[in-house]
Protein backbone atom coordinates (compact mmCIF):
# COMPACT_ATOMS: atom_id res chain seq x y z
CA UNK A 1 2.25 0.39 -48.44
CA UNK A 2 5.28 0.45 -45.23
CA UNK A 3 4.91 -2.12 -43.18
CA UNK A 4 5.24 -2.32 -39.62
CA UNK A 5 9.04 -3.34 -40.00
CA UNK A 6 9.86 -0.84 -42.52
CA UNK A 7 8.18 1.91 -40.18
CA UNK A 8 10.15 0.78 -37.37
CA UNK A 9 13.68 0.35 -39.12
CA UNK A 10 13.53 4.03 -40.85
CA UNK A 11 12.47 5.96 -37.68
CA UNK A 12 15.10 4.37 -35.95
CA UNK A 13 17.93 4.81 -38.51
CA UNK A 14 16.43 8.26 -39.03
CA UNK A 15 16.61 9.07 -34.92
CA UNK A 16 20.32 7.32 -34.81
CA UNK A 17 19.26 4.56 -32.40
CA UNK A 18 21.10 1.04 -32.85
CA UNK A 19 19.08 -2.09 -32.28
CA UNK A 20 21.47 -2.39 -28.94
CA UNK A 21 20.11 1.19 -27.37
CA UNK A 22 16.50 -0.06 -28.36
CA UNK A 23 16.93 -3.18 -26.55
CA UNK A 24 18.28 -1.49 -23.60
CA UNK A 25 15.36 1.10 -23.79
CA UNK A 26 12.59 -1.36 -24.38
CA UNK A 27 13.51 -4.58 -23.03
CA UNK A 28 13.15 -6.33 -26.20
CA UNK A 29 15.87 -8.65 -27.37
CA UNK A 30 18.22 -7.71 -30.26
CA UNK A 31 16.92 -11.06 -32.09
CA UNK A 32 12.73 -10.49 -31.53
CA UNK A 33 13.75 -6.60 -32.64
CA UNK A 34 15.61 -7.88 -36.27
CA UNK A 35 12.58 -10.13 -36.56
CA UNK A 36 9.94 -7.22 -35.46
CA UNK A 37 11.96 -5.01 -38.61
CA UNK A 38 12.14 -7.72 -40.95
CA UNK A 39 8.41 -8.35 -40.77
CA UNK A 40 9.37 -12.05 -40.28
CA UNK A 41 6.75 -13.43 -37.93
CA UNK A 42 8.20 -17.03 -37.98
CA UNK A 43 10.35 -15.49 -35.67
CA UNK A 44 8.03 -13.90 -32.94
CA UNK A 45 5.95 -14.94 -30.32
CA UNK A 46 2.33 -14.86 -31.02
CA UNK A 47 0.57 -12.03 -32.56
CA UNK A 48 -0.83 -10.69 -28.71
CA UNK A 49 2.65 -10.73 -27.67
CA UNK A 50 3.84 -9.23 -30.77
CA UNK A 51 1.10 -6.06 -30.37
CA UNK A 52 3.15 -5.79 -26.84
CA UNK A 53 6.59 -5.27 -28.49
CA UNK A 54 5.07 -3.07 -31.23
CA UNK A 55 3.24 -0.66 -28.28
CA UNK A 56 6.95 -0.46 -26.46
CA UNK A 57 8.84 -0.19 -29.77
CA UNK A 58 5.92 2.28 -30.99
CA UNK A 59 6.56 4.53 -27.96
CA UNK A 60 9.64 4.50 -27.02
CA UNK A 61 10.48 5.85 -30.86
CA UNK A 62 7.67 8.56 -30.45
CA UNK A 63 5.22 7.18 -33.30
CA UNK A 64 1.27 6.68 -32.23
CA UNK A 65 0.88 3.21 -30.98
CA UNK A 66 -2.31 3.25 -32.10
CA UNK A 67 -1.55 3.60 -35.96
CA UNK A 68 1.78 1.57 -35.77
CA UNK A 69 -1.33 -1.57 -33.93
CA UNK A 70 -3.44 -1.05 -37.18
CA UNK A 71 -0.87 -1.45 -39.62
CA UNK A 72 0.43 -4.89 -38.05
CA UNK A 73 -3.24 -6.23 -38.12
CA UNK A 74 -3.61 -4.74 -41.95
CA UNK A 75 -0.92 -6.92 -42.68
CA UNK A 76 -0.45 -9.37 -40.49
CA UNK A 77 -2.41 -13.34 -40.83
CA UNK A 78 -1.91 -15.94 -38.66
CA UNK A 79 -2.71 -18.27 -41.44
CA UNK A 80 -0.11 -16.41 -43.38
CA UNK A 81 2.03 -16.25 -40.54
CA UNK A 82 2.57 -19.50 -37.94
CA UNK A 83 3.71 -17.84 -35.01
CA UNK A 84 6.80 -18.96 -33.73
CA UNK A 85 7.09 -21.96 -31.35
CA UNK A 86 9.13 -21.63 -28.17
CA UNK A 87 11.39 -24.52 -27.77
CA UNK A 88 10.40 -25.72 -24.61
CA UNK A 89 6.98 -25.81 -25.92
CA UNK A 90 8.24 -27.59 -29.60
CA UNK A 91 9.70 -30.22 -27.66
CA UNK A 92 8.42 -31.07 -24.38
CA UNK A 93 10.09 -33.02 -22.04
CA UNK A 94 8.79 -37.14 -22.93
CA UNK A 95 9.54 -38.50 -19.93
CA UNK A 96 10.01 -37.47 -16.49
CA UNK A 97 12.18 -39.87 -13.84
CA UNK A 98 9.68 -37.76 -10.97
CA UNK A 99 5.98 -38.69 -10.60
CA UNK A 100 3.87 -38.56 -7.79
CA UNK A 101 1.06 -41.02 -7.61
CA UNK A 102 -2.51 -40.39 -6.72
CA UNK A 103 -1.58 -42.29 -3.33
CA UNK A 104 1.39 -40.51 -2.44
CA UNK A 105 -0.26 -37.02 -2.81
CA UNK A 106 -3.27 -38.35 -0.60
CA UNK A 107 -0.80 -40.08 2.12
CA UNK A 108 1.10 -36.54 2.06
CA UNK A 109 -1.89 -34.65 2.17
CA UNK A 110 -2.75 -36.53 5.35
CA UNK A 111 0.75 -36.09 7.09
CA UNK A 112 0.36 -32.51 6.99
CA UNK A 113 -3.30 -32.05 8.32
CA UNK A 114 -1.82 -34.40 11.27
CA UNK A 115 1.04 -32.42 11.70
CA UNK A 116 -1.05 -29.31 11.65
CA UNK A 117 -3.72 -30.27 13.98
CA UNK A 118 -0.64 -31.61 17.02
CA UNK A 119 1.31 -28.23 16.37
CA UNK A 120 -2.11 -26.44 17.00
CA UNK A 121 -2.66 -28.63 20.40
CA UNK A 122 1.00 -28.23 21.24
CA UNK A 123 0.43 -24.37 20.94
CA UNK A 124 -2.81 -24.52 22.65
CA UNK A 125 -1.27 -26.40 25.42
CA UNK A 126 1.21 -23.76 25.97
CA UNK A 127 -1.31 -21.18 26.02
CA UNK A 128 -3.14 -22.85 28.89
CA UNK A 129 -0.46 -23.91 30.86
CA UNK A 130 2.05 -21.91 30.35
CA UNK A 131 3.36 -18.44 32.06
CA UNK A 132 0.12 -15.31 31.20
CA UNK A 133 1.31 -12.28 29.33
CA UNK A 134 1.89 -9.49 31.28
CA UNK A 135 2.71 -6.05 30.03
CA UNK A 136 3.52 -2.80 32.69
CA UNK A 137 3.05 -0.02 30.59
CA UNK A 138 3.33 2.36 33.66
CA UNK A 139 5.58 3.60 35.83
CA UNK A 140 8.68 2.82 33.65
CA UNK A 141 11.30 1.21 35.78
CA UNK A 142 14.04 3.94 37.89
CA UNK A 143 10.89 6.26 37.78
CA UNK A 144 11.46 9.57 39.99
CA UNK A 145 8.20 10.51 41.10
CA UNK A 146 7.25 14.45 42.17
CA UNK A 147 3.83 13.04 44.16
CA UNK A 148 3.30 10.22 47.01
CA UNK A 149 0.71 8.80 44.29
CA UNK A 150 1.43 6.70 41.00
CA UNK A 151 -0.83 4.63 38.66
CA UNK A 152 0.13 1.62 37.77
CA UNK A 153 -1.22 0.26 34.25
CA UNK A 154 -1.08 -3.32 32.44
CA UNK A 155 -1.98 -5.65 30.76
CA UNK A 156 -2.55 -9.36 31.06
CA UNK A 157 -4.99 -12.27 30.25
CA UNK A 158 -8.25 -11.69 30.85
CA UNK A 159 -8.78 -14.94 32.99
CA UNK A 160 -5.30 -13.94 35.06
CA UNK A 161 -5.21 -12.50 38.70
CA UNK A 162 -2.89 -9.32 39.20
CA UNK A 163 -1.15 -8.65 42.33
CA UNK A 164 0.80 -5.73 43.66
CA UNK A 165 3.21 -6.39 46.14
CA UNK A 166 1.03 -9.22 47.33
CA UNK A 167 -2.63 -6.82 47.21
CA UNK A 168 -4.71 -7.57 44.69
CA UNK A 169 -5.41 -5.55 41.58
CA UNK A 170 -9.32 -5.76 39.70
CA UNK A 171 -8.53 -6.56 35.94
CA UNK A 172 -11.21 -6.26 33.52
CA UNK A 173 -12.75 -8.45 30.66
CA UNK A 174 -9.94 -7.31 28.16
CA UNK A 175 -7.36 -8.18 30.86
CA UNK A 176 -6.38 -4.17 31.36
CA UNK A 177 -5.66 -3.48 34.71
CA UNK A 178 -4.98 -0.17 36.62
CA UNK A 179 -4.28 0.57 40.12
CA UNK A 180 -3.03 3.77 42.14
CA UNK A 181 -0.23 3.30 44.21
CA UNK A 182 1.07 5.39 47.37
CA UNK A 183 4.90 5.70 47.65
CA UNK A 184 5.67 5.51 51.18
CA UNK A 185 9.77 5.59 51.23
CA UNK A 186 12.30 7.60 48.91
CA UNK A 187 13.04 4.26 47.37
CA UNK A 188 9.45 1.84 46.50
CA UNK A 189 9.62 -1.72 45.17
CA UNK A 190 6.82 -3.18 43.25
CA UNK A 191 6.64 -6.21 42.37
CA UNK A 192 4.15 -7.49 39.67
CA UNK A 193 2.29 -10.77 39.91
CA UNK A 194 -0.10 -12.28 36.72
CA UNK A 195 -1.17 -15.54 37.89
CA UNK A 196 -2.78 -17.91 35.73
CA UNK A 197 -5.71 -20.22 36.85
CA UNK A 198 -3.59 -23.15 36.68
CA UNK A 199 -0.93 -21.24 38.84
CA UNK A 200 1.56 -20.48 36.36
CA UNK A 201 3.06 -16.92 37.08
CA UNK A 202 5.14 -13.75 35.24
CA UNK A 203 6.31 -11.52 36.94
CA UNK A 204 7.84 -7.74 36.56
CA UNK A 205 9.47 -5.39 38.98
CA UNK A 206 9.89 -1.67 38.82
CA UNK A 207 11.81 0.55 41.24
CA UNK A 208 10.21 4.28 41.60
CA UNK A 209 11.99 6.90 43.74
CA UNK A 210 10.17 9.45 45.47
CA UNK A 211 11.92 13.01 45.32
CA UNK A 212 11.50 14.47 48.56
């Protein structure tokens, strides 16, 4: 009865593929491929890695993968075959110059929760003191308006005040704000005001020109 090797080896001389174009193809190494054909398991990984190589092989030569899985359990044993050993795992590194102790991984573990928990005041603190967000998403700036009227529209914090030119505009709870404006000369100035409760401000300008 053929083995799985045999199988292998005469489909592949028979289709004129070298063991370098099935490597390519497959991503099997020339060496695991000589061992795969020479039914010399010493040479392989373990058998579920093996069934991996035999599915690719299996498939990329057009046989059933299926079939070609049944013969290799048929005839394969792992007591009849120790599966090969990868070096690193034959001879593990005996000593290493690097070890952490259990106090140095608690001690490090501790530096980084406190250096987590000041960068999230730090940010906080920012957040509170710092400038609000403010966002004009209308009129874009060097706007030529056809009307007298324009709406302004924002955004900002919620907790902000909003002024236009020094007149207040009514934000709402998701700090959207909205406001119609009159344009009273060919060229209008409006400057934007967020103001923060602790009195920092951002500010935005935009220039609209009234066609006439």
């Amino acid at each position: 009865m053929r083995t799985v090797g045999q199988i292998f080896k005469e489909t592949r001389e028979e289709k004129v593929y070298s063991l370098e174009e099935v490597e390519k193809a497959t991503k099997i190494r020339k060496e695991l491929l000589v061992a795969l054909e020479s039914d010399d398991y010493s040479k392989l990984p373990p058998a579920t890695f093996v069934q991996g190589f035999i599915k690719n092989y299996a498939k990329f030569l057009g046989l059933d993968c299926e079939k070609m899985l049944a013969v290799f359990r048929r005839g394969f044993s792992d007591k009849k075959h120790a599966p090969y050993v990868m070096d690193a795992f034959a001879h593990p590194v005996q000593n290493s110059r690097f070890k952490l102790a259990p106090g140095q991984v608690l001690g490090g573990m501790i530096v980084l929760l406190v250096l987590t928990f000041f960068g999230y005041l730090w940010v906080q603190y920012h957040q509170f003191v710092g400038a609000p967000a403010l966002t004009i998403s209308s009129p874009a700036d060097q706007l030529t308006a056809d009307e007298p009227t324009i709406t302004l529209k924002g955004q900002t914090d919620p907790d902000a005040k909003i002024t236009v030119n020094g007149q207040d505009v009514a934000v709402d709870a998701s700090g959207n704000f909205q406001e119609d404006i009159t344009l009273s000369a060919p060229v209008n100035k409006l400057t934007i005001t967020s103001i923060s409760h602790f009195g920092q401000q951002a500010t935005q300008e935009r220039t609209v020109y009234l066609k006439r």
